[in-house]
Each structure stands twice: as structure tokens, then as C-alpha cells.
N, C-alpha and C. Protein backbone atom coordinates (compact mmCIF):
# COMPACT_ATOMS: atom_id res chain seq x y z
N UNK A 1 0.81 -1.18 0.00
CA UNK A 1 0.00 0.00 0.00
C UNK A 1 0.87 1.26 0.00
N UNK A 2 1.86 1.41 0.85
CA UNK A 2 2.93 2.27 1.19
C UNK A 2 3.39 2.31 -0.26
N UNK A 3 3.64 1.40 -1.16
CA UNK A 3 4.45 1.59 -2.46
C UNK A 3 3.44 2.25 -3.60
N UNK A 4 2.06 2.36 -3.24
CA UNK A 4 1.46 2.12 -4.33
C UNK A 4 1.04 4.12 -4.12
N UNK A 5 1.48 4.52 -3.26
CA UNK A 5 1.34 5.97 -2.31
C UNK A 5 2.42 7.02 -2.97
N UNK A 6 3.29 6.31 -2.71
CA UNK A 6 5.08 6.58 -2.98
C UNK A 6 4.47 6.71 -4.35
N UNK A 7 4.45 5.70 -5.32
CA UNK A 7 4.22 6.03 -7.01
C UNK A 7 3.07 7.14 -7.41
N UNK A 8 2.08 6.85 -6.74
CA UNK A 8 1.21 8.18 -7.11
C UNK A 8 1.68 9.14 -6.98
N UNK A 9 2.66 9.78 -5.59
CA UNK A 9 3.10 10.92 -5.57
C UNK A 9 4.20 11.33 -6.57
N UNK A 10 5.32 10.15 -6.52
CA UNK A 10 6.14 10.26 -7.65
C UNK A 10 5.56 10.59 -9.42
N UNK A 11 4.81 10.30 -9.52
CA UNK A 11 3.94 10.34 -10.70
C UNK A 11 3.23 11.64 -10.80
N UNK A 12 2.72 12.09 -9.72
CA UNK A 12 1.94 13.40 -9.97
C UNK A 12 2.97 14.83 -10.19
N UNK A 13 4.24 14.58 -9.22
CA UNK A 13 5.29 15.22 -9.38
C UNK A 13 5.64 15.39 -10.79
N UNK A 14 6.18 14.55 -11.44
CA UNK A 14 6.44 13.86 -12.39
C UNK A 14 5.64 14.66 -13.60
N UNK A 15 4.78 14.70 -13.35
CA UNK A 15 3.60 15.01 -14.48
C UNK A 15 3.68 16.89 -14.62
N UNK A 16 3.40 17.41 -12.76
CA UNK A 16 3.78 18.45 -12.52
C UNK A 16 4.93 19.09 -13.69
N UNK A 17 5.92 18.83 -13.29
CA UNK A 17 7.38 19.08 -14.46
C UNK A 17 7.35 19.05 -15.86
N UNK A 18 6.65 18.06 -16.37
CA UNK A 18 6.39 18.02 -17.63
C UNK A 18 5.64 18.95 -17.98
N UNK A 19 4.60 19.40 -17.59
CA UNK A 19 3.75 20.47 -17.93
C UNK A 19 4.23 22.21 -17.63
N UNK A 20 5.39 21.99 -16.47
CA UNK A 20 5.78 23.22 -16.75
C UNK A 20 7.00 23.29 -17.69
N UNK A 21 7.30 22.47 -18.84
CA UNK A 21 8.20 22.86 -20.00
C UNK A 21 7.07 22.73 -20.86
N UNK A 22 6.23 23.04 -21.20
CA UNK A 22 5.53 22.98 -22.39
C UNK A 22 5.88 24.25 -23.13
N UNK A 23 5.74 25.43 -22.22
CA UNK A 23 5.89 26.66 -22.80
C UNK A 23 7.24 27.62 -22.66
N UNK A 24 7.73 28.42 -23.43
CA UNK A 24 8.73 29.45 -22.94
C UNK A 24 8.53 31.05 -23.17
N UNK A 25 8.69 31.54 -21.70
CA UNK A 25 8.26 32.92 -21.67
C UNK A 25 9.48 33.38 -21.56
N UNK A 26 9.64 34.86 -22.27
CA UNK A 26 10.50 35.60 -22.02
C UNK A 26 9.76 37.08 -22.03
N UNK A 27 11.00 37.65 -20.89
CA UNK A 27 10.94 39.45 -20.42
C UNK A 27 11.80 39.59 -21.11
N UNK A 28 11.43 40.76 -22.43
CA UNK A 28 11.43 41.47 -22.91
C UNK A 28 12.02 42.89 -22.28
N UNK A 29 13.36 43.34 -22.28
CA UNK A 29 13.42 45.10 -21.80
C UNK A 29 14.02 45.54 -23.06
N UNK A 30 13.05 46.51 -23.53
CA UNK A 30 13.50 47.38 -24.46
C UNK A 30 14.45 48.43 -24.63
N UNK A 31 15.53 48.63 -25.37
CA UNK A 31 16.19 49.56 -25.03
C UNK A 31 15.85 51.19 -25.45
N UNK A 32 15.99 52.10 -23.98
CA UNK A 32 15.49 53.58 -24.59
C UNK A 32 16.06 53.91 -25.83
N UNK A 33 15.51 54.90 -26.59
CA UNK A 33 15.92 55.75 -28.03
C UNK A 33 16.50 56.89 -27.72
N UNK A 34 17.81 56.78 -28.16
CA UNK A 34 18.30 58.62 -27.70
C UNK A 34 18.79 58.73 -29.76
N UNK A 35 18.58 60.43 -29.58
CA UNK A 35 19.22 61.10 -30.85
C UNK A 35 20.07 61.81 -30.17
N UNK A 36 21.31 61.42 -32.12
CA UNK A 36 22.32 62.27 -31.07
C UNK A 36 22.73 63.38 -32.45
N UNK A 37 22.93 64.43 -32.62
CA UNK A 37 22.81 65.27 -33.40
C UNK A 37 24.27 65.89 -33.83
N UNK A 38 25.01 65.45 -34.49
CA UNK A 38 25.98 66.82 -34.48
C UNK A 38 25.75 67.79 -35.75
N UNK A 39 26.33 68.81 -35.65
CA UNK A 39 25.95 70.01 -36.56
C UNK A 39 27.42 70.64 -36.24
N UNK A 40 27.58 71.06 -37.88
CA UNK A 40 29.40 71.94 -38.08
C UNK A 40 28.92 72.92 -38.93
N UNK A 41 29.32 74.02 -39.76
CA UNK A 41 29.27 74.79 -39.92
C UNK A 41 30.13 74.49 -41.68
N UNK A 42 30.20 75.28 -42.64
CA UNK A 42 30.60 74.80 -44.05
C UNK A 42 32.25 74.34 -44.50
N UNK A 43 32.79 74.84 -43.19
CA UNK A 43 33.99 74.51 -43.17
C UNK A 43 34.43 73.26 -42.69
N UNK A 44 33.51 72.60 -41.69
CA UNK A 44 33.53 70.92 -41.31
C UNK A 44 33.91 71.25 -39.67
N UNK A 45 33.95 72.41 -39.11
CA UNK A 45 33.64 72.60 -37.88
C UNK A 45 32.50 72.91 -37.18
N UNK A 46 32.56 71.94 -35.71
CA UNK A 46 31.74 71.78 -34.84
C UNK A 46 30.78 73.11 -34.40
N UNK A 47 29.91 73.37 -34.55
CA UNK A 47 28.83 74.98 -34.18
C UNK A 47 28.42 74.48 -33.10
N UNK A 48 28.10 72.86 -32.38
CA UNK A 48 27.82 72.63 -31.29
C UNK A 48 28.59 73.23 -30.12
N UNK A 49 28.13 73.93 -28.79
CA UNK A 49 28.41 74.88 -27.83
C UNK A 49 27.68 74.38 -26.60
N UNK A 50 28.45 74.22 -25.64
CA UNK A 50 27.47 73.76 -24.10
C UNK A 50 26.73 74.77 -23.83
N UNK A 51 26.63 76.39 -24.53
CA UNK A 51 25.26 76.96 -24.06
C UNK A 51 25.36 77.60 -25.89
N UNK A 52 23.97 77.52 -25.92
CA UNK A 52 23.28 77.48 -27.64
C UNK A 52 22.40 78.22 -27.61
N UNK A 53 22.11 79.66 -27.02
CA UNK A 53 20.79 80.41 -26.92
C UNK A 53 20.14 80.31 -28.35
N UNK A 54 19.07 79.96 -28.39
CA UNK A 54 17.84 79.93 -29.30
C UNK A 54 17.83 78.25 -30.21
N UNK A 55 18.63 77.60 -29.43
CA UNK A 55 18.79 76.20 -29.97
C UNK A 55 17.76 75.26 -28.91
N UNK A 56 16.67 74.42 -29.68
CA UNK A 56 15.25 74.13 -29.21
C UNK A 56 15.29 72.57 -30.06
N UNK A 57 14.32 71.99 -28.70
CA UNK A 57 14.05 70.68 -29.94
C UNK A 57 12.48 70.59 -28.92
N UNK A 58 11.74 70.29 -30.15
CA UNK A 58 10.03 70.08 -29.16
C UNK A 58 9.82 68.60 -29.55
N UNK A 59 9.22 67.95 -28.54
CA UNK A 59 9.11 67.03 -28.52
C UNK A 59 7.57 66.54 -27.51
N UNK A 60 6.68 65.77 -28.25
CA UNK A 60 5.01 65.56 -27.63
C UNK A 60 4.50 66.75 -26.58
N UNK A 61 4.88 68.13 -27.56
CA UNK A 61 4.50 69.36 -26.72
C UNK A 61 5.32 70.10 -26.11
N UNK A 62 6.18 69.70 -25.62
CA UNK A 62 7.19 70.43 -24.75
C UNK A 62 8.53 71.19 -25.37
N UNK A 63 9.10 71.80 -24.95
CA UNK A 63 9.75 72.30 -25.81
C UNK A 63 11.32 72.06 -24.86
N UNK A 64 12.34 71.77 -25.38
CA UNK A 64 13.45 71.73 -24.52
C UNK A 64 14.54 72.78 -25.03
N UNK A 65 15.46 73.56 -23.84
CA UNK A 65 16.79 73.99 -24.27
C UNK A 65 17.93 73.39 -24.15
N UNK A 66 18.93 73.42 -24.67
CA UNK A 66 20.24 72.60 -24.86
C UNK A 66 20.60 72.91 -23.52
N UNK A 67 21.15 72.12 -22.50
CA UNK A 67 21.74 72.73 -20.97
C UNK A 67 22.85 71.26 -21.01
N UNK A 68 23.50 71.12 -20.12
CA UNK A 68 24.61 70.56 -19.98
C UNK A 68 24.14 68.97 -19.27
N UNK A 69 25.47 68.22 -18.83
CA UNK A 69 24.49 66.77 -18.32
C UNK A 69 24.53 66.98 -16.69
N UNK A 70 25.02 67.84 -16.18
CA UNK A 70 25.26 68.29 -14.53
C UNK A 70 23.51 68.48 -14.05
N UNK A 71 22.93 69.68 -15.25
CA UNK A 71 22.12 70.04 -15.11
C UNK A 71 20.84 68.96 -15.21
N UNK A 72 21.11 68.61 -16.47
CA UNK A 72 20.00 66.90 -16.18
C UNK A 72 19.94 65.76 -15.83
N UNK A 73 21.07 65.63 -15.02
CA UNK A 73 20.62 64.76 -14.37
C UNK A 73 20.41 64.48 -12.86
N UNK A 74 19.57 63.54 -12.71
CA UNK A 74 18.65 63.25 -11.19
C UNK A 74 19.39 62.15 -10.49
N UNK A 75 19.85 63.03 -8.99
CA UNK A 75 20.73 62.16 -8.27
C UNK A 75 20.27 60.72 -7.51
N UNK A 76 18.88 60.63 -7.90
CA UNK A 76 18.45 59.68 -7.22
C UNK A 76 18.57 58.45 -8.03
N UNK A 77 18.70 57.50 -7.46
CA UNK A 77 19.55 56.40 -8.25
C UNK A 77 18.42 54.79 -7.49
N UNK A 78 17.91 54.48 -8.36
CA UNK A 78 17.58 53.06 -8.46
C UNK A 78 17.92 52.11 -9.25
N UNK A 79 17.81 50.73 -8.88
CA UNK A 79 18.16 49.40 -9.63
C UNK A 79 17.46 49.23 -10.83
N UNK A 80 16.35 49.73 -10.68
CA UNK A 80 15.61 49.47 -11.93
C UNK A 80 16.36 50.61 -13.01
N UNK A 81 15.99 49.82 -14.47
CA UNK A 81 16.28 51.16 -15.32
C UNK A 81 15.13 50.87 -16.65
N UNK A 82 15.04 52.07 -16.38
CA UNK A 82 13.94 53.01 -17.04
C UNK A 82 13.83 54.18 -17.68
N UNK A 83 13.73 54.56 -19.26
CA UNK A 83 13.70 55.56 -19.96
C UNK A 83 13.47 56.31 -18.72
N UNK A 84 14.56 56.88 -19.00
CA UNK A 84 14.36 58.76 -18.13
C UNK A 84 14.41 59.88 -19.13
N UNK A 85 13.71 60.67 -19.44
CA UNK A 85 13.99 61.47 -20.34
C UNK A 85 14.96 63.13 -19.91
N UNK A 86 16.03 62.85 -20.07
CA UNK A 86 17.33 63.77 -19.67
C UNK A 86 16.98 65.05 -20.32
N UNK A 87 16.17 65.38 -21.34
CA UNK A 87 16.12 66.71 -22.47
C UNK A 87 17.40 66.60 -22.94
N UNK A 88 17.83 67.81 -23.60
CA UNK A 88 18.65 67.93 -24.66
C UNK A 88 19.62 68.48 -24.06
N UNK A 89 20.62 67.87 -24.65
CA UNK A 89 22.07 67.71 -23.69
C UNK A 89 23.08 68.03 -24.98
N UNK A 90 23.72 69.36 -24.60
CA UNK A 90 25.10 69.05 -25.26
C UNK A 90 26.69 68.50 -24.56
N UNK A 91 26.57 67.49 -25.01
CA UNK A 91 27.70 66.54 -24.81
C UNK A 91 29.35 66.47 -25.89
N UNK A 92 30.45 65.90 -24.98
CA UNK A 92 31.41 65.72 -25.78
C UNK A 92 31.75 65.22 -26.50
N UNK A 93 32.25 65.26 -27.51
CA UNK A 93 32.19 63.83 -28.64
C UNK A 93 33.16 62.69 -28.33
N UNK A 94 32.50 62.04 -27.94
CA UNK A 94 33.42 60.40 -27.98
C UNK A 94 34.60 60.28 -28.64
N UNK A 95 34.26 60.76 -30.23
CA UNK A 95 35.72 60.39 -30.57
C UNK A 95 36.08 61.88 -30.77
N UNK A 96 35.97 62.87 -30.26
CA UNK A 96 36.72 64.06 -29.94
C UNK A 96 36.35 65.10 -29.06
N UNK A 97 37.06 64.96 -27.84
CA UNK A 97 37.16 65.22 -26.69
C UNK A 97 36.95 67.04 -26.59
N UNK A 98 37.73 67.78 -27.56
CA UNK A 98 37.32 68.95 -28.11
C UNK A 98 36.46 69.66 -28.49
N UNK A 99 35.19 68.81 -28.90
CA UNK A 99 33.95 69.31 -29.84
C UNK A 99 32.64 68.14 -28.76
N UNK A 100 31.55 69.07 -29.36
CA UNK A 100 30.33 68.78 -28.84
C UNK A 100 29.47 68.57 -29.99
N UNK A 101 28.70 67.28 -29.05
CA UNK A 101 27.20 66.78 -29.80
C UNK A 101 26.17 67.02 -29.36
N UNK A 102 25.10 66.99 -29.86
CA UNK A 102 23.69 67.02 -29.25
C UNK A 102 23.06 66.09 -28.65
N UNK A 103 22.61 65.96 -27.78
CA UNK A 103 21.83 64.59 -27.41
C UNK A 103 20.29 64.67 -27.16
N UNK A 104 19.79 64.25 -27.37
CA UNK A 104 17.97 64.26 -26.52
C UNK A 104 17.72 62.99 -26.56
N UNK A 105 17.20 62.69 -24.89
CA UNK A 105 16.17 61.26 -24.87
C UNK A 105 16.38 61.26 -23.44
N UNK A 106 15.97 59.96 -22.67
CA UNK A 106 15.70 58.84 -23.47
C UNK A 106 14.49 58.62 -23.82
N UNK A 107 14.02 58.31 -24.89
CA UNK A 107 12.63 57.92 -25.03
C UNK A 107 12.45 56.35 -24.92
N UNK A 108 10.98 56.05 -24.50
CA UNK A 108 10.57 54.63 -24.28
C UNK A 108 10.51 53.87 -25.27
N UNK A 109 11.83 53.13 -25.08
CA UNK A 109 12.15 52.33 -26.60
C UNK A 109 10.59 50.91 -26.18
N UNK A 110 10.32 50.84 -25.32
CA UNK A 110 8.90 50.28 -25.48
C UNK A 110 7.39 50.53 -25.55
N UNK A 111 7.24 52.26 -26.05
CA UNK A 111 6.29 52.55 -26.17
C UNK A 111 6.18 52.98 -27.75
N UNK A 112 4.95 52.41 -28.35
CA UNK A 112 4.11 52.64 -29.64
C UNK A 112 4.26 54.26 -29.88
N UNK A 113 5.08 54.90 -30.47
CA UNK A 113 4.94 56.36 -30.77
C UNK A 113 4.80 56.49 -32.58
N UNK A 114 4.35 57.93 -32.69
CA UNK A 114 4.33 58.24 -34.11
C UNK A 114 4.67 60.48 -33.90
N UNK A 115 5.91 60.58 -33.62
CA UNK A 115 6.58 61.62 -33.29
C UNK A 115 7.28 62.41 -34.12
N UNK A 116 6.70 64.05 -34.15
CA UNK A 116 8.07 64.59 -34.66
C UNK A 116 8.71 65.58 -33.81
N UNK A 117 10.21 65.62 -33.91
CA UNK A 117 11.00 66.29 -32.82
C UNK A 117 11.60 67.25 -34.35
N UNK A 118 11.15 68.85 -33.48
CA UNK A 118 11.06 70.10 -34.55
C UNK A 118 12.41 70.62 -33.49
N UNK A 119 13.59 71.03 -34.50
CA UNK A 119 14.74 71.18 -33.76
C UNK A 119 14.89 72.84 -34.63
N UNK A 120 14.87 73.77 -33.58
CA UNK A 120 14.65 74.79 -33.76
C UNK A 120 16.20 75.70 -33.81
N UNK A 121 16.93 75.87 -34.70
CA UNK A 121 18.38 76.09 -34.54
C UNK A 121 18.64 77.70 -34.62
N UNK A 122 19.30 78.68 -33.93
CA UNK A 122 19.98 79.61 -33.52
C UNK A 122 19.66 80.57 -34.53
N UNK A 123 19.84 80.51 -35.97
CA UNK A 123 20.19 80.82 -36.85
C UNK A 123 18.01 80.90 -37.37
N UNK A 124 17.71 80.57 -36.97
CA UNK A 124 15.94 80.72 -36.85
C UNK A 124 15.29 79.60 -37.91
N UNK A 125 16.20 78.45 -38.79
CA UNK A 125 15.99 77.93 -39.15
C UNK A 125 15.52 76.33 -38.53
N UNK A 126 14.92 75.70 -39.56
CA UNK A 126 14.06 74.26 -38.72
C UNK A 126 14.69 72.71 -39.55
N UNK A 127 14.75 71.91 -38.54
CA UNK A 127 14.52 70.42 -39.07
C UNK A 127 14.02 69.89 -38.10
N UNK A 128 13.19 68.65 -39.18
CA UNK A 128 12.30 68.05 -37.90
C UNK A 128 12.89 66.56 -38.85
N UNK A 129 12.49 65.79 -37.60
CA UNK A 129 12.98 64.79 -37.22
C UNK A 129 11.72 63.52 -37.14
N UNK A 130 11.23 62.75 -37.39
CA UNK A 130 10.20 61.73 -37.49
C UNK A 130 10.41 60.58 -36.94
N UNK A 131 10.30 60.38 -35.69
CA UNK A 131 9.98 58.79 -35.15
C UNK A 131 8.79 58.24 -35.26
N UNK A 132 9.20 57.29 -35.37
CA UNK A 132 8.08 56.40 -35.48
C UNK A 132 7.99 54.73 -34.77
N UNK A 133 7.64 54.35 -33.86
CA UNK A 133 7.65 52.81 -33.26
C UNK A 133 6.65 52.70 -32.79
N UNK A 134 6.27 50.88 -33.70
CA UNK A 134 5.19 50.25 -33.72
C UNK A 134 5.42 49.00 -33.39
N UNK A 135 4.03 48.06 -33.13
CA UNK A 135 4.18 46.65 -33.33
C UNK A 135 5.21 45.91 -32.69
N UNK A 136 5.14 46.28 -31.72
CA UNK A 136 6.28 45.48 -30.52
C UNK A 136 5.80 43.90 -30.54
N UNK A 137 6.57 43.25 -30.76
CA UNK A 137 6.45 41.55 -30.80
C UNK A 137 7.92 41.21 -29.73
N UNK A 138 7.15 40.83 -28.45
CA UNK A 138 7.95 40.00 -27.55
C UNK A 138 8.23 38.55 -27.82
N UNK A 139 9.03 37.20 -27.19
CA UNK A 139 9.08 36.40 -27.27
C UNK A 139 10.33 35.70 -27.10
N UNK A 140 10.94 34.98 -27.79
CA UNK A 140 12.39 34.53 -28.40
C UNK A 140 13.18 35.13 -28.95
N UNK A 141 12.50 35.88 -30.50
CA UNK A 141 12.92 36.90 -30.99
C UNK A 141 12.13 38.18 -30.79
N UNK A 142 12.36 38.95 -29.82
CA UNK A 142 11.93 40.50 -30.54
C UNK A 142 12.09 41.62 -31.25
N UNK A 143 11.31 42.08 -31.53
CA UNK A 143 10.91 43.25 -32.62
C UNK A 143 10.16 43.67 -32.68
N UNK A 144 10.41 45.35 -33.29
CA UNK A 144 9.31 46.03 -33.66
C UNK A 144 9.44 46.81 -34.50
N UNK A 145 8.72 47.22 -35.03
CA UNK A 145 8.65 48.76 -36.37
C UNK A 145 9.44 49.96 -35.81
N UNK A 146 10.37 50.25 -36.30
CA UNK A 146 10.96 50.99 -35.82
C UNK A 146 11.29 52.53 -37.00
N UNK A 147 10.98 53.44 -37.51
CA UNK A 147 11.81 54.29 -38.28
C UNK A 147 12.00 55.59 -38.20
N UNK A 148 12.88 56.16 -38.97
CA UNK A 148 13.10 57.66 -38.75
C UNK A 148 13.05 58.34 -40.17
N UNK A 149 12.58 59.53 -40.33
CA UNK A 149 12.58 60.60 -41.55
C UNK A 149 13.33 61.88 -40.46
N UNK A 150 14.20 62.26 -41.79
CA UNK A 150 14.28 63.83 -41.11
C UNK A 150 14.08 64.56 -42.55
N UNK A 151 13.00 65.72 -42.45
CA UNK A 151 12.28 66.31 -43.30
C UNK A 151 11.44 66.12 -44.41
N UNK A 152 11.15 64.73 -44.06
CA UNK A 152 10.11 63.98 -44.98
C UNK A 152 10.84 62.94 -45.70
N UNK A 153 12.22 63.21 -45.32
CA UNK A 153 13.29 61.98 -46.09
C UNK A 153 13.38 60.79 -45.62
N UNK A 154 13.24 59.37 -45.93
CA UNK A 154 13.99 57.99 -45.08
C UNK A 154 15.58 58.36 -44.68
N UNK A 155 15.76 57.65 -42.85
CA UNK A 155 16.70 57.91 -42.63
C UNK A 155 17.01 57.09 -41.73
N UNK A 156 18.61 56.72 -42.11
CA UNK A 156 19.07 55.59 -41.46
C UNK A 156 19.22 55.52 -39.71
N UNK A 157 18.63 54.95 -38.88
CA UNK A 157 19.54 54.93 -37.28
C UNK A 157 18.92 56.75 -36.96
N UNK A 158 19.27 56.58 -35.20
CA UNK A 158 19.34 57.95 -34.65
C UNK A 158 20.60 58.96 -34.51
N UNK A 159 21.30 58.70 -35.30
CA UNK A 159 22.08 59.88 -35.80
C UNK A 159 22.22 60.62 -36.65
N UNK A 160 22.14 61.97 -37.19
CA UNK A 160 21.84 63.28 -37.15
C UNK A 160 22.71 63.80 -37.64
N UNK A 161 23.25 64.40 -39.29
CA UNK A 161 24.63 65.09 -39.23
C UNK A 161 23.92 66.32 -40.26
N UNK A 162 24.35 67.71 -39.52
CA UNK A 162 23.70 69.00 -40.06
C UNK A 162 24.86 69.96 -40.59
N UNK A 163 24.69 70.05 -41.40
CA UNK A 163 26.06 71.35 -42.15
C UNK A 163 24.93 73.04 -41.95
N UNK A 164 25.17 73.64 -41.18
CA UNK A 164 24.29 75.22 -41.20
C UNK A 164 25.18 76.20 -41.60
């Protein structure tokens, strides 16, 4: 009787396990969207400046000014990470320590948008910028619709190169 106890339980266990491999879930974290902008002038030098009076980028209403990364960013620090949106940052260039880029984001590389970021430059002239992300498919493989226009043009990736 004792043996016949032992196998049922072994068996229901048993069965238990099998049924939890039937399926495979995966978490999905999307990575935020930042643009990063540089702009030189006709000679192939940098016009980017850590203060840019009348240099603007609007974005779902709001309008941002170029300020530095001291200024945007928030000392409070958690484990989790999560699109924070920093505004528009002029930053140093990676590969030249001398000259400055533009930055704005982060935007929610997991939220459905259809965006344009109107970058309002010094000189009183405009480019706008077109995001667009759709159709998020989680799983094994993910993906989603992802693209960019700047001024009604197809355009490759979030980088940005402006001759003014």
C-alpha cells in the first residue's frame, strides 16, 4: 500500500514538471531611443556649444533647451532602469574630446509612438525629425517597427549630421 502511495506521488510530481516545460516565456526590456545630433558649420567645424541660446528641440509638446548633463541629471539612483527622459544635452564627442554633440532622450524604446522632434536652430531655421515605433512583438525573438525621416526623407539609425 505504502508503495502504491510513494508512485502516485512520484507520478503526480512527475507530471507536474512536464507540464511546466511545455511553454517558454521571455521578459522582454527594451532599449530607450536617444538622438544624437551633431551640426558643423561649411567649413567641417563643430557649431555645437554647451550653451546654444535659441537652440530648441520640441518634442510631444514640450519644448526643450540645450543645458549641460550636470544640469540633467537626477541624483536619485535606483536598480531598476527606465527611460528617463534627460532633455537635450550638449555633450562631448566620444571620438573628440574637443567638440560637442547634441543629445535628446531617453525615449521609451517600449512605447508605440508616431513623433516629430522640430529642432529649432539659432540661426531661426528648422529640421524636424520623425519617429516612429510600432508593433512590438515579444518572445524569443523581438521586434518592432521601428523608423526615422528627417524632413520627410527615409533615414538611417538615430544619428543626425547638419552642415548650417
Amino acid at each position: 500500500m505504502n508503495k502504491k502511495i510513494t508512485l502516485c506521488v512520484l507520478s503526480a510530481l512527475c507530471s507536474l514538471l512536464f507540464i511546466g516545460c511545455d511553454k517558454e516565456s521571455y521578459i522582454v526590456d527594451w532599449a530607450p531611443v536617444e538622438i544624437i545630433i551633431y551640426a558643423q558649420d561649411s567649413s567641417g567645424n563643430s557649431i555645437v556649444q554647451p550653451d546654444m541660446p535659441g537652440m530648441t528641440i520640441t518634442f510631444q509638446g514640450e519644448t526643450y533647451t540645450v543645458t549641460d548633463w550636470e544640469s540633467a541629471r537626477d541624483e536619485k539612483k535606483t536598480k531598476a532602469y527606465l527611460a528617463r527622459l534627460y532633455g537635450f544635452v550638449a555633450e562631448t564627442c566620444p571620438e573628440d574630446s574637443t567638440t560637442y554633440r547634441l543629445y535628446f532622450g531617453e525615449i521609451d524604446g517600449a512605447a508605440d509612438m508616431d513623433e516629430d522632434l522640430v529642432l529649432n536652430w539659432p540661426d531661426g531655421s528648422k529640421d524636424t525629425i520623425h519617429y516612429h515605433c510600432s508593433d512590438h512583438k515579444e518572445g524569443k525573438n523581438p521586434k518592432c517597427n521601428r523608423s526615422w525621416k528627417l524632413n520627410g526623407q527615409e533615414h538611417q539609425g538615430h544619428i543626425f549630421r547638419f552642415t548650417k
